[in-house]
Protein backbone atom coordinates (compact mmCIF):
# COMPACT_ATOMS: atom_id res chain seq x y z
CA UNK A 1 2.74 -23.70 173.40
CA UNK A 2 1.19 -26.14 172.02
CA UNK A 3 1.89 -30.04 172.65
CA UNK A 4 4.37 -31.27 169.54
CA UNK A 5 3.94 -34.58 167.87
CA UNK A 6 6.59 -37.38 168.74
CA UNK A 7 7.17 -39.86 165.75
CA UNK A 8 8.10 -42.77 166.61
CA UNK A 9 6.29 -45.51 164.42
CA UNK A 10 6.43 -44.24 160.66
CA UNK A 11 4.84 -46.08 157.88
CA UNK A 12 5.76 -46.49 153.68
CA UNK A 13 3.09 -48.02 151.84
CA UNK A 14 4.12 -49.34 148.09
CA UNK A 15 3.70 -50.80 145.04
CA UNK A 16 7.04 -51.30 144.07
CA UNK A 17 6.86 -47.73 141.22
CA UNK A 18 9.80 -45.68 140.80
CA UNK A 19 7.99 -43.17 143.18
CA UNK A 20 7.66 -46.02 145.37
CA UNK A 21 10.87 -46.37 145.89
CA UNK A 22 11.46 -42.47 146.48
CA UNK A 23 9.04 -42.99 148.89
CA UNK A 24 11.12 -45.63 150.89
CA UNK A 25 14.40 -43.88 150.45
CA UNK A 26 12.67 -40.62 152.24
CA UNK A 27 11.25 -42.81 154.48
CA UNK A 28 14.27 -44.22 156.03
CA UNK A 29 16.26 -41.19 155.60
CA UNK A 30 13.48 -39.35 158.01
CA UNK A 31 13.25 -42.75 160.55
CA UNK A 32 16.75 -42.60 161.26
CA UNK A 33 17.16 -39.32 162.27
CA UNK A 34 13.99 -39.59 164.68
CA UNK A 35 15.17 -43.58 165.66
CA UNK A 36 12.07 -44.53 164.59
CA UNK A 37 9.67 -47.98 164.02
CA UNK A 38 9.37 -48.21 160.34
CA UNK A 39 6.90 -50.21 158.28
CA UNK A 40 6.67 -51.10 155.01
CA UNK A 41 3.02 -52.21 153.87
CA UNK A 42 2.06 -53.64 150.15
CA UNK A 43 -1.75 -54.31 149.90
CA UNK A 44 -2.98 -56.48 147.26
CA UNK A 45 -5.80 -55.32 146.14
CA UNK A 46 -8.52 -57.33 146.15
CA UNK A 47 -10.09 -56.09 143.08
CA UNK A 48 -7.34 -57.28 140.87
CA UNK A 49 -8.35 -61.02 141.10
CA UNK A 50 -11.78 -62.34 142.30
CA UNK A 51 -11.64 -63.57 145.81
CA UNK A 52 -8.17 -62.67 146.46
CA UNK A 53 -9.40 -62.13 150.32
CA UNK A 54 -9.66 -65.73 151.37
CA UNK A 55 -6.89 -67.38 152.37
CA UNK A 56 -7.34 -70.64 150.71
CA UNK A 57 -7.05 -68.81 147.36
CA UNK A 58 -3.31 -70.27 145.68
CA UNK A 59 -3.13 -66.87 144.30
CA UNK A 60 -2.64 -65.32 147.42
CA UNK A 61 0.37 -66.76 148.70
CA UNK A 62 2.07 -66.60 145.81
CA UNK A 63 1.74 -62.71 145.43
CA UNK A 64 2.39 -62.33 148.72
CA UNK A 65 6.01 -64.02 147.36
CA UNK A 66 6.35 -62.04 144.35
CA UNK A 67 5.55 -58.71 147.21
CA UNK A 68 8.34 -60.29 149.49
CA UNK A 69 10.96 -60.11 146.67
CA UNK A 70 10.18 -56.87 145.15
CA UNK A 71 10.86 -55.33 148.90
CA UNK A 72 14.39 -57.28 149.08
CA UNK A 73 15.09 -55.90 145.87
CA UNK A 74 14.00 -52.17 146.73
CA UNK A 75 16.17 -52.54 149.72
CA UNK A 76 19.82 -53.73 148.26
CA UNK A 77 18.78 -50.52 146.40
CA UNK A 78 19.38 -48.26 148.89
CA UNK A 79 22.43 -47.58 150.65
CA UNK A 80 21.42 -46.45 153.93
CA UNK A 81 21.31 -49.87 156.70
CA UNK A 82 18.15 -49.31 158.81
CA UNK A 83 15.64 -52.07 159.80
CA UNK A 84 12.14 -52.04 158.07
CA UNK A 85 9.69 -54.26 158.89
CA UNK A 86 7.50 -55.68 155.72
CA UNK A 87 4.34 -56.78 155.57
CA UNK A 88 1.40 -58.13 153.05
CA UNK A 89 -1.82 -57.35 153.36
CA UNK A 90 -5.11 -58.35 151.18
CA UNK A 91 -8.00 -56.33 151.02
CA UNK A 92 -9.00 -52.50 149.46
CA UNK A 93 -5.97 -50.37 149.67
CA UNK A 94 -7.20 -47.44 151.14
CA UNK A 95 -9.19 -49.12 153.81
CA UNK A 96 -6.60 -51.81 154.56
CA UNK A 97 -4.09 -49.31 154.81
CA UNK A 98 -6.05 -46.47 156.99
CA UNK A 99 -6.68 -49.70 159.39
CA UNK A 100 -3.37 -50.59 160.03
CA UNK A 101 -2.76 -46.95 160.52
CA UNK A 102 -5.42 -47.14 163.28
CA UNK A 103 -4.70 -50.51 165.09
CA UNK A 104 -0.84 -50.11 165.37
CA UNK A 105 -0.90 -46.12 166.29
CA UNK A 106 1.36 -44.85 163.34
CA UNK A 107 2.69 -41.52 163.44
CA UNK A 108 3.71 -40.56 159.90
CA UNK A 109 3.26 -42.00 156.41
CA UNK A 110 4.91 -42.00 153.62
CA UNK A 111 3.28 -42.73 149.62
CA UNK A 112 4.97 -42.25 146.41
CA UNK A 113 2.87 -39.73 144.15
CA UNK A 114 2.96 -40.09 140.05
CA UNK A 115 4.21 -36.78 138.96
CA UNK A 116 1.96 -33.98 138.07
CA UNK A 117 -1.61 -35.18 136.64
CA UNK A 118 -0.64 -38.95 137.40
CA UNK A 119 -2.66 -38.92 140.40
CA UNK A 120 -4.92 -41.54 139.07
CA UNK A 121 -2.41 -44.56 138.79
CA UNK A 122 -3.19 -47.57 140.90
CA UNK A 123 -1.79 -47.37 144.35
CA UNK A 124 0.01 -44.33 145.23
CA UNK A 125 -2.83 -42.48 143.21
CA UNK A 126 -5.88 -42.53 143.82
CA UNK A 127 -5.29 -44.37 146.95
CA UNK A 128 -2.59 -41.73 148.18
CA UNK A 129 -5.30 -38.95 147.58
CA UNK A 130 -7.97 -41.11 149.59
CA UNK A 131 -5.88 -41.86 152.21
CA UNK A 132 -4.76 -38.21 152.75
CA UNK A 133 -8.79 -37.33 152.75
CA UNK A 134 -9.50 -40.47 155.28
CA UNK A 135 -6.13 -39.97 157.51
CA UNK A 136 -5.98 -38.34 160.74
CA UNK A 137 -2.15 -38.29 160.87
CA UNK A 138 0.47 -36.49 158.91
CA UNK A 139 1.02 -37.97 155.38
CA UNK A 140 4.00 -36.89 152.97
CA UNK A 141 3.84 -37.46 149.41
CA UNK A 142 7.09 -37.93 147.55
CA UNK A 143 7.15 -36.85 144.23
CA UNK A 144 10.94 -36.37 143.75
CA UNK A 145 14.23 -38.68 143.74
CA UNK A 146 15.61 -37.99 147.68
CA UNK A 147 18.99 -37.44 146.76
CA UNK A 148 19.20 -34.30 148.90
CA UNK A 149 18.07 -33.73 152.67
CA UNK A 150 15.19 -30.76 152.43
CA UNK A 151 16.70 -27.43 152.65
CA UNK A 152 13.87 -25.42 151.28
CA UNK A 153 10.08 -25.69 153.30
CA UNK A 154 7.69 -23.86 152.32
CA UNK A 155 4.41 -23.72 154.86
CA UNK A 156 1.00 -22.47 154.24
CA UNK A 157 -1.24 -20.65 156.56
CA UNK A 158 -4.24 -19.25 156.66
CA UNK A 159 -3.54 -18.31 160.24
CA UNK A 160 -5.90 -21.07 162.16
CA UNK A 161 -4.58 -24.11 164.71
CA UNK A 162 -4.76 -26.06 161.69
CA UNK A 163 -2.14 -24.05 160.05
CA UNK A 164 -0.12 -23.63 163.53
CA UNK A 165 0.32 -27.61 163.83
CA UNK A 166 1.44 -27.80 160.09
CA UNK A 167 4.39 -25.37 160.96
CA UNK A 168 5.18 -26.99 164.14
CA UNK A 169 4.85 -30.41 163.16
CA UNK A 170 6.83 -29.90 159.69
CA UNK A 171 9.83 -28.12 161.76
CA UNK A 172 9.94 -30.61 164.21
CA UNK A 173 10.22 -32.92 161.15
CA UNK A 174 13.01 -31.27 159.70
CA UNK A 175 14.25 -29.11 162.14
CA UNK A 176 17.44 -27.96 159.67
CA UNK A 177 15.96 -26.67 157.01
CA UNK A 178 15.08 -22.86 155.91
CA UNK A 179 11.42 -21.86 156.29
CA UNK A 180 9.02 -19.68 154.16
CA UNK A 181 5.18 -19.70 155.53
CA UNK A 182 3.30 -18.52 152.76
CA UNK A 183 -0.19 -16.83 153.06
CA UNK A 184 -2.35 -16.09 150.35
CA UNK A 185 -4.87 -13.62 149.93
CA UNK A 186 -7.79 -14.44 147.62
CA UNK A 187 -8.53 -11.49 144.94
CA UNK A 188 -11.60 -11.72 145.47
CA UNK A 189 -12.17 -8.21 146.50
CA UNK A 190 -9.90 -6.58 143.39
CA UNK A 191 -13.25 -6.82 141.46
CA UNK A 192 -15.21 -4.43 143.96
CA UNK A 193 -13.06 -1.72 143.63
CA UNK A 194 -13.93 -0.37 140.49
CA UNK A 195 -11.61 3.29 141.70
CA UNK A 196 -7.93 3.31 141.06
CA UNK A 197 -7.12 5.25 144.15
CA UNK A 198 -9.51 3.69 146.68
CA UNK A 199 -7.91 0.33 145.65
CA UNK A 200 -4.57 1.28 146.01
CA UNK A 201 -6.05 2.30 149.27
CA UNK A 202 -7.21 -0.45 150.07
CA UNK A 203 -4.00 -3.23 148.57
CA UNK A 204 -1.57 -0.57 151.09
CA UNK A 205 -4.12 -1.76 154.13
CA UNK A 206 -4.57 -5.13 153.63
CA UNK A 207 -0.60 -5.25 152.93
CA UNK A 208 0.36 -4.04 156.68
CA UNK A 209 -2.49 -5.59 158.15
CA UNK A 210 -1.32 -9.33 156.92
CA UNK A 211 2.63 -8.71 157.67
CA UNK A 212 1.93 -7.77 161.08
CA UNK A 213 -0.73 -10.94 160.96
CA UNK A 214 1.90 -13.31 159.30
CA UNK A 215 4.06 -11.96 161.94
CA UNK A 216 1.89 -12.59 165.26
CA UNK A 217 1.05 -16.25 163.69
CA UNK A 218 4.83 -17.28 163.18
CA UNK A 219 5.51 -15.48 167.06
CA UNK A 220 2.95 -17.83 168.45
CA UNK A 221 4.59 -21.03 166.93
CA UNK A 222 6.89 -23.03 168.70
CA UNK A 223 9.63 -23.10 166.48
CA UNK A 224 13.21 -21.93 165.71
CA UNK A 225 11.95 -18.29 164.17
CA UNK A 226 15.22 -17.44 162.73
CA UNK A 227 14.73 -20.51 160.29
CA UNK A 228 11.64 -18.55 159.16
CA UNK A 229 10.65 -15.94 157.08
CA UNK A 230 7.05 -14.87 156.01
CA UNK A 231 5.32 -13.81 152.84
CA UNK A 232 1.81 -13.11 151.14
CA UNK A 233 0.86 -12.76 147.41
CA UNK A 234 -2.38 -12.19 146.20
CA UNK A 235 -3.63 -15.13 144.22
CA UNK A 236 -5.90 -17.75 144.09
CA UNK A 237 -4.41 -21.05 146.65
CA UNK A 238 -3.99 -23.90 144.63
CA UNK A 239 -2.44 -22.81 141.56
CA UNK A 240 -0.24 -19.36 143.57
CA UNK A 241 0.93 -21.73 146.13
CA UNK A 242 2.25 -24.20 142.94
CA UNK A 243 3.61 -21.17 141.06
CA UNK A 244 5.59 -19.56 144.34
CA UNK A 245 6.87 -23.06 145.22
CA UNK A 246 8.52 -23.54 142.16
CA UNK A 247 9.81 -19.84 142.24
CA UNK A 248 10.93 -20.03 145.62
CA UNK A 249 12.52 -23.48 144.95
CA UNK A 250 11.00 -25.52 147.60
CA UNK A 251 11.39 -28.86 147.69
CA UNK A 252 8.62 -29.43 150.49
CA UNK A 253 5.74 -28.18 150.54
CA UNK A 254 3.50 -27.71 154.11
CA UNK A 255 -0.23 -27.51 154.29
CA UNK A 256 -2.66 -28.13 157.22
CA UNK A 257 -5.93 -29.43 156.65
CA UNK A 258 -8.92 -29.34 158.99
CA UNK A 259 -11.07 -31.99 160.42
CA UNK A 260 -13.90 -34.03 159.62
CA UNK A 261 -16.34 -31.26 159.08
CA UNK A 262 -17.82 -29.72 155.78
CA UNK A 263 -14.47 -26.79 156.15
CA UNK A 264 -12.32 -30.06 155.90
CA UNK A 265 -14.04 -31.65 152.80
CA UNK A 266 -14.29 -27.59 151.43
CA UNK A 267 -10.42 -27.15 151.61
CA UNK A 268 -9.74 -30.85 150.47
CA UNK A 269 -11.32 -30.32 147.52
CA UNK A 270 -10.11 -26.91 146.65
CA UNK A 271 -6.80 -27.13 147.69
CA UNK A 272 -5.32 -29.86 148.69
CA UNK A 273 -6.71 -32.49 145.82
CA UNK A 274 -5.69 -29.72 143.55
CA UNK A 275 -2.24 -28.94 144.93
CA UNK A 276 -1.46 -33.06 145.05
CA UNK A 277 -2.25 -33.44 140.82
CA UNK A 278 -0.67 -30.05 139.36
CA UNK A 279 2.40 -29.66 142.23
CA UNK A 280 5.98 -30.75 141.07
CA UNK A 281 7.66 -31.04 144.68
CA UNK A 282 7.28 -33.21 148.02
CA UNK A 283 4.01 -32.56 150.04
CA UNK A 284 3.21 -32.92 153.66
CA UNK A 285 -0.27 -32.82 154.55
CA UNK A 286 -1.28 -32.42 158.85
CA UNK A 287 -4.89 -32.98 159.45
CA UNK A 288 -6.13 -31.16 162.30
């Protein structure tokens, strides 16, 4: 069994959006059931106003104002009474906020994300999709109002570590909830078989040989199997893991991503990146 995660300093980064604010009521929601240290962080960006980095710049302190009263204001917004601790930084976003990450040992961050193929906005954008490449901790991506507690997970694998710490971590997240993990084959090897037969053949093999594999992965997990069930489409990842999400109604969905080798920057790009602009739910993403 492998050695579970313990989160106990969570962070929300914002910009004060709608999703931003999704973002914070998730993040509370998920920091008081775990009694956990939670954050808020707003960087201003340096790029918005020349030399907004130096202290002596009379811009500075009065964003850092207009930041302190947006947060007030997000807060007498929600209902729930649990201590966040804000703070103002100045500098690039994702750098400023991948630092703090590093020098104050957070465990789990949350970002607002812009709806499906609003990926590029300013902060929770662009910046959520390069801190989720940079990151080396779990970071969830809220995308929908959190006026429910999840119910519905749905977790990838592809049957590595990678995808066994996404599972564990993501139940011991949200220990409640009903679990799908979700494997899916590529098609690639449809356009091979040119024979009717042989291919039926060979869909009945591969069909027994990744149920019992989807079964041995989920047995070595240390979770709560009766929470879990198992199933594998053949598709293509990105856009089949979208599609069964929305089919299945999840509203989380689980995907492990690899370290910081070419495989990582190969399934960031083809997946993940992908997944984060065309996907309508919640996303979790566990680097490995």
């Amino acid at each position: 069994m492998g050695k579970l995660m313990v989160f106990k300093r969570m962070l929300i980064t914002t910009d004060f959006s709608r999703h931003a604010a999704y973002a914070l009521k998730r993040a509370i929601q998920v920091a008081e059931h775990a009694q956990a240290e939670l954050t808020c962080l707003h960087v201003i960006n340096q790029g918005w106003l020349s030399d907004l980095t130096k202290k002596e710049n009379p811009e500075v302190p009065i964003l850092i104002k207009k930041a302190e009263l947006a947060h007030a204001e997000a807060m007498r917004n929600i209902v729930a009474r649990y201590p966040v601790n804000f703070l103002v930084l100045v500098g690039r976003v994702p750098e400023r906020i991948n630092q703090y990450m590093h020098e104050h040992a957070i465990e789990l961050v949350f970002m607002g994300a812009h709806g499906t193929y609003y990926l590029n906005d300013y902060i929770l954008g662009t910046n959520a999709e390069s801190v989720v490449n940079q990151v080396k901790i779990p970071v969830q991506l809220i995308k929908k109002e959190p006026s429910f507690s999840y119910q519905r997970i749905l977790v990838t694998t592809d049957f590595s570590e990678v995808s066994k710490k996404a599972t564990e971590t993501a139940y011991q997240l949200y220990p409640h909830a009903e679990f799908l993990m979700l494997h899916v084959a590529d098609v690639w090897y449809g356009k091979y078989l040119d024979d009717t037969k042989h291919h039926q053949h060979f869909d009945d093999e591969m069909s027994q040989a990744l149920v019992d594999r989807l079964k041995h992965s989920l047995a070595e997990c240390a979770v709560d199997h009766s929470r879990f069930s198992t199933k594998f489409i053949s598709g293509y990842p990105a856009d089949d893991i979208a599609k069964y999400a929305a089919t299945w109604d999840a509203q989380l969905v689980v995907l492990g991503t690899r370290g910081r080798s070419l495989l990582h920057y190969i399934l960031l790009g083809r997946v993940t990146n992908r997944l984060l602009r065309i996907i309508n739910t919640d996303m979790l993403v566990i680097p490995f």
